[in-house]
Protein backbone atom coordinates (compact mmCIF):
# COMPACT_ATOMS: atom_id res chain seq x y z
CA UNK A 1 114.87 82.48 102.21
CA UNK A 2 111.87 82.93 104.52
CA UNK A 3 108.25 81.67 104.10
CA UNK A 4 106.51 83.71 101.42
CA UNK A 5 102.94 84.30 101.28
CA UNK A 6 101.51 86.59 98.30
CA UNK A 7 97.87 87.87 98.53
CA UNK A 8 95.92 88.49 95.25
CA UNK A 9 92.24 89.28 94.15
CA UNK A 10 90.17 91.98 92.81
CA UNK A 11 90.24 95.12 93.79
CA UNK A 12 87.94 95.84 96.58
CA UNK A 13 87.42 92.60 98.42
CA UNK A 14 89.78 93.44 101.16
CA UNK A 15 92.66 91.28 100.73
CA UNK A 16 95.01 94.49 102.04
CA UNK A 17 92.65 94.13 105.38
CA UNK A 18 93.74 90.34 105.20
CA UNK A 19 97.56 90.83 104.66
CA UNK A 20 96.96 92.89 108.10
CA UNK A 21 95.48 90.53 109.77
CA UNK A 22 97.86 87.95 108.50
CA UNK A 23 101.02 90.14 109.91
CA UNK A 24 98.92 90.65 113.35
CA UNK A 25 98.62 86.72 113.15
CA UNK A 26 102.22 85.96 112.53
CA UNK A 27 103.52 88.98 115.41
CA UNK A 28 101.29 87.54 117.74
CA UNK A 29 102.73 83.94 117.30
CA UNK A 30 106.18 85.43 117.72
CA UNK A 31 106.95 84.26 114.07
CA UNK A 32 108.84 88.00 113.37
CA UNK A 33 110.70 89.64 111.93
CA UNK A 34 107.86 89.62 109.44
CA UNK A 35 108.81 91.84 105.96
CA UNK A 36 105.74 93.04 104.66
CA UNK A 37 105.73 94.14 101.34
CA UNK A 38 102.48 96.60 99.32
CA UNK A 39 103.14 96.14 95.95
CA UNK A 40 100.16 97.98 95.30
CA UNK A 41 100.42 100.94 93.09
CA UNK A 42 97.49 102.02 95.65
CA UNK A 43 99.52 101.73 98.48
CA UNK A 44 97.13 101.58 101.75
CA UNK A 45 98.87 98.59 103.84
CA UNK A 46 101.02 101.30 105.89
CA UNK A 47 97.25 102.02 107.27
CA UNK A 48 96.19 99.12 108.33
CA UNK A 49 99.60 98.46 110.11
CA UNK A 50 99.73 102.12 111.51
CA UNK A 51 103.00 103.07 110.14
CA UNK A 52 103.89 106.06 108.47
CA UNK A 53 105.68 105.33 104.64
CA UNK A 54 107.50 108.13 103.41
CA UNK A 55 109.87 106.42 100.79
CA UNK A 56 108.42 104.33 97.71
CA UNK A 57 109.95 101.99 95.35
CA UNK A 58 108.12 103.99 92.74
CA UNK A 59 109.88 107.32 94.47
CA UNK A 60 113.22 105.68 94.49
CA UNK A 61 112.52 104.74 90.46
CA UNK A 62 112.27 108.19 89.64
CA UNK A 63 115.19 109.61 91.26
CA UNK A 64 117.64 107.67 89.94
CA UNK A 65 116.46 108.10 86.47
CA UNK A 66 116.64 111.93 87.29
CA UNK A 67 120.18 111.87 88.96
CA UNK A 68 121.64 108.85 87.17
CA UNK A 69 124.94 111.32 87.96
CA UNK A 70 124.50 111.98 91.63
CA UNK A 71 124.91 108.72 92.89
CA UNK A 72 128.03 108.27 95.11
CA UNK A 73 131.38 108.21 93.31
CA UNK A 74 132.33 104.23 92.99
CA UNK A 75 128.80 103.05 93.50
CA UNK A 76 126.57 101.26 90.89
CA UNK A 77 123.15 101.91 89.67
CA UNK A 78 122.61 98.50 91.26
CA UNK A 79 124.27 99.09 94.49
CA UNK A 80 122.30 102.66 94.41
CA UNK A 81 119.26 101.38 94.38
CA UNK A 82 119.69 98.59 97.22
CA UNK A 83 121.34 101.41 99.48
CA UNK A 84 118.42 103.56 98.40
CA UNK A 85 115.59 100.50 98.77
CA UNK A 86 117.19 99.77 101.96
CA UNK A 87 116.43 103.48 103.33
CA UNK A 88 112.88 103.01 102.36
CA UNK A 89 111.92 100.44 104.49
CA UNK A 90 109.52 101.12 107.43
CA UNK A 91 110.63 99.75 110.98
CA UNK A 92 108.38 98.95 113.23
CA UNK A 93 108.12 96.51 116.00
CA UNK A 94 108.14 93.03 114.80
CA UNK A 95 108.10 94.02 110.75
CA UNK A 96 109.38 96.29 108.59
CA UNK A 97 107.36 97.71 105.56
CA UNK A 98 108.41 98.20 102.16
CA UNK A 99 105.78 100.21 99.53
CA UNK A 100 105.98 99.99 96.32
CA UNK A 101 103.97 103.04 95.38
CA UNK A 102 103.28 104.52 92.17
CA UNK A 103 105.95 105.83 89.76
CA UNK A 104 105.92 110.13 89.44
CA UNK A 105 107.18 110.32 86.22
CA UNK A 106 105.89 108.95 82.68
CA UNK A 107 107.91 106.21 82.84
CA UNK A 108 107.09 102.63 82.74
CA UNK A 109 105.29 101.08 85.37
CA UNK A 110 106.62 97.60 84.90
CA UNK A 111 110.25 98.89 86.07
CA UNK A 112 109.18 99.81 89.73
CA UNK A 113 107.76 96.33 89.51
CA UNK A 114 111.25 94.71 88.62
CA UNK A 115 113.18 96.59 90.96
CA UNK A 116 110.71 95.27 93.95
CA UNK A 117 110.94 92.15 92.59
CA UNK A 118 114.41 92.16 92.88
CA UNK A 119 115.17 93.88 95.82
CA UNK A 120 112.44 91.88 97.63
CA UNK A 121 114.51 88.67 96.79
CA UNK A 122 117.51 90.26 98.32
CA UNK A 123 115.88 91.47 101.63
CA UNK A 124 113.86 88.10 101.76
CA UNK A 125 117.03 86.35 103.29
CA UNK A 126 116.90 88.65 106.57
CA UNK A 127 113.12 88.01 107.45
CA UNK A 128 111.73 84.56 108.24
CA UNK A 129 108.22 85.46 107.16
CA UNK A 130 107.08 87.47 104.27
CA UNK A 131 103.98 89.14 103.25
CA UNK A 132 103.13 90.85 100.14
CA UNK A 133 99.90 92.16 99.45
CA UNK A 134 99.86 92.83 95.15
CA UNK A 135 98.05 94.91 93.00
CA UNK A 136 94.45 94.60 92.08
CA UNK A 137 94.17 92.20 88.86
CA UNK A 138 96.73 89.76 87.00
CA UNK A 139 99.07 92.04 85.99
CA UNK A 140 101.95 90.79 88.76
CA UNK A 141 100.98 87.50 87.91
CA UNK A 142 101.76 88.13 84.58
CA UNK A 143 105.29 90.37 85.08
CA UNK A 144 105.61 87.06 87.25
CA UNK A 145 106.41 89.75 90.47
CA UNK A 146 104.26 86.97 92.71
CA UNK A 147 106.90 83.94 92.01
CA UNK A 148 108.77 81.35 94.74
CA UNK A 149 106.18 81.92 96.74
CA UNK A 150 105.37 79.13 99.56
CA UNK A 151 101.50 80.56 99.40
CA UNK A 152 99.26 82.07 97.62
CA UNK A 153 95.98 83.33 98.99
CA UNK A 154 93.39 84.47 95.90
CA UNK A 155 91.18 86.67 97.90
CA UNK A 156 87.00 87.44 96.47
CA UNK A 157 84.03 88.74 98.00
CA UNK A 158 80.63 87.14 97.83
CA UNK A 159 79.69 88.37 93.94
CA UNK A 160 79.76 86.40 90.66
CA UNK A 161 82.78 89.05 89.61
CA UNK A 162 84.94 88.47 92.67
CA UNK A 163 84.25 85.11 92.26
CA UNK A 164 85.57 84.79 88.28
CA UNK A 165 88.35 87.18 88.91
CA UNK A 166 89.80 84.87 91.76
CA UNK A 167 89.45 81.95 88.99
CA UNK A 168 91.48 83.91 86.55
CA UNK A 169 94.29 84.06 89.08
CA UNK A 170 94.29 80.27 89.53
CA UNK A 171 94.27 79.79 85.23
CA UNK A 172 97.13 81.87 84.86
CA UNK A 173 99.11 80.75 87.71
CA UNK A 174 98.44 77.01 85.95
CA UNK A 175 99.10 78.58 82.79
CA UNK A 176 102.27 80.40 83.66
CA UNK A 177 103.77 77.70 85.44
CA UNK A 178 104.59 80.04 88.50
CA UNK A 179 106.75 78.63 91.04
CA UNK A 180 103.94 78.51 93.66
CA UNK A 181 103.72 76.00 96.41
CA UNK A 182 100.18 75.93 97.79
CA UNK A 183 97.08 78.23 96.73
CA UNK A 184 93.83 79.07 98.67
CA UNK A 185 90.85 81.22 97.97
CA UNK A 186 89.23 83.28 100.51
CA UNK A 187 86.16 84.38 100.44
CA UNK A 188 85.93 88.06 102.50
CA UNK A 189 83.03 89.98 103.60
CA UNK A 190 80.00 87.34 103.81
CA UNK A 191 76.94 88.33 105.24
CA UNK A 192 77.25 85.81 107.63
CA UNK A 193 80.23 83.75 107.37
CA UNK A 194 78.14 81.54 105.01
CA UNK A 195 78.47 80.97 101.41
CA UNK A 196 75.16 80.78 99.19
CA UNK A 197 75.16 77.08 97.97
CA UNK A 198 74.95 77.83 94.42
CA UNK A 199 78.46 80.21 95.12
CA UNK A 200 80.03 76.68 96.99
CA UNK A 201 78.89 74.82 93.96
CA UNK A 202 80.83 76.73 91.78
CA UNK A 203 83.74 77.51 93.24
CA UNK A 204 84.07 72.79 93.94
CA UNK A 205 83.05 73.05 90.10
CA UNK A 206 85.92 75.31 89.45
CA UNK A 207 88.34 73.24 91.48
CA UNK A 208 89.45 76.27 93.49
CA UNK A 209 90.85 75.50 96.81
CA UNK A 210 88.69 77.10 99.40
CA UNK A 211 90.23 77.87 102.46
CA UNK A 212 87.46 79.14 104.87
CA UNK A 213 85.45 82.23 104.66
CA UNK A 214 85.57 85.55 106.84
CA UNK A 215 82.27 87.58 107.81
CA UNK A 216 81.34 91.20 107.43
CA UNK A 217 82.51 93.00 110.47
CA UNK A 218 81.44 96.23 111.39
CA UNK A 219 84.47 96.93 113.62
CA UNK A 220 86.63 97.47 110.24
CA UNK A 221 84.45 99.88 109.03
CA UNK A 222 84.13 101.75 112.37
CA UNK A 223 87.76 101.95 113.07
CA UNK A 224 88.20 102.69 108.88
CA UNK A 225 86.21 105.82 109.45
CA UNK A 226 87.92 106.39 113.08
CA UNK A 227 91.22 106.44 110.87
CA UNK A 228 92.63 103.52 113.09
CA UNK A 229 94.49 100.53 111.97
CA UNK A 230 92.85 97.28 111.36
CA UNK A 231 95.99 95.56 112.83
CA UNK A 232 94.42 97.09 116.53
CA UNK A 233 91.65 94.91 116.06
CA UNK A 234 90.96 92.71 118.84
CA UNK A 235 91.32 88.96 118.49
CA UNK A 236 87.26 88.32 119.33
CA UNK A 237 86.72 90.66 116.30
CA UNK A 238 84.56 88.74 114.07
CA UNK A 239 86.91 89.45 110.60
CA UNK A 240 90.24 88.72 113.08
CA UNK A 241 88.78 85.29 114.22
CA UNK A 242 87.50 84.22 111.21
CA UNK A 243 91.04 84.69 109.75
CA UNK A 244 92.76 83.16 112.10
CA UNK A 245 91.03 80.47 112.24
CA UNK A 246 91.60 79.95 108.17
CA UNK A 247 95.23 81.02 108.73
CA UNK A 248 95.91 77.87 111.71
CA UNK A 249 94.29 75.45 109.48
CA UNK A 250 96.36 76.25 106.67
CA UNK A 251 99.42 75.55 108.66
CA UNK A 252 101.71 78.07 108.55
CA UNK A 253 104.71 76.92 109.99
């Protein structure tokens, strides 16, 4: 199984910009094939890697509970849906994508979840690297979607909410018992790659493990509104340096 690293975090503090960067990182090391993985119901990682997803887990979900009796004589529903998950996945050069996306239908949410779960087990074996960039909140934490994972990087911004949603994370992984190796918090979009010294208190108070912190960068939100993606960012890009400098210190091998 290849190196897993999960990114979660509140919604909004750019930990989808981070998973980018992270796959950049890892292509530009050489360390591919790379699967990344949005299990976001909000799927926007296919943007910041400048692929094009057409097929979603979610998708995938809904078709085979509408044509349960259209699958290939002889073949499974399990079998179905790896042949079908398999068909989903982006190529590109270096990493292939896989989206989760959001199920069509009324049904249950939860079951998309399982079958990327699942299915992400199964492909993990063909990519060294892994990256999966997870829904806003706790809610894969507690489906336990974000399990074996070799790291875990909580992701906040610079406000007291980011800051006590990213400490939630860290109780319930505790609390849950997840099979996680290491954990790190990141702290995205600082004014100027500083943390206020009452924030630093609390997060050494809180026993979180702080991993570095990345700047505001106005490149992301020029080539956000230019429609590029953030993975074109060069290196001496403020946000890109930042992170890699976090990324080499926490020693990916």
């Amino acid at each position: 199984m290849g190196f897993s690293i999960a990114l979660a975090g509140k919604g909004g503090t750019g930990k989808t910009s981070i998973a980018g960067f992270l796959v950049k990182y890892l292509l530009e090391r050489k360390k591919g094939p790379i699967l990344a993985v949005d299990a976001d119901a909000n799927a926007n990682l296919n943007e910041v890697l400048g692929v094009k997803a057409t097929e979603t887990v979610g998708h995938i979900r809904e078709e085979a509970s509408e044509t349960a009796g259209g699958r290939p004589a002889g073949m499974s529903l399990d079998e179905y849906f790896e042949f079908r998950v398999n068909q989903a996945l982006v190529e590109a050069k270096g990493f292939d994508l896989l989206v989760m996306g959001r199920p069509e239908g009324p049904g249950c949410y939860c079951a998309a979840n399982h079958i990327i779960r699942k299915y992400t087990d199964h492909l993990s074996d063909r990519y060294p690297y892994v990256v999966m960039d997870n829904e806003a909140g706790l809610e894969h934490l507690s489906r336990r979607t974000t399990q074996d994972t070799d790291l875990l990087i909580v992701v906040s911004d610079p406000t007291v909410r980011g800051l006590k949603a990213a400490e939630r994370v860290f109780e319930l992984v505790r609390e849950l018992k997840l099979r996680i190796k290491r954990l790190a918090l990141i702290v995205n979009r600082t004014a100027d790659g500083t943390l206020d010294p009452d924030f630093q208190k609390t997060i050494e108070a809180d026993n979180m493990p702080l991993a570095g912190v990345i700047p505001l960068d106005e490149n992301i939100t020029k080539y956000d509104m230019e429609g590029k993606p953030l993975i074109a960012l060069p290196v001496d890009s403020k946000a890109v340096k930042a992170a890699y400098d976090i990324f080499n210190n926490l020693d990916i091998p």
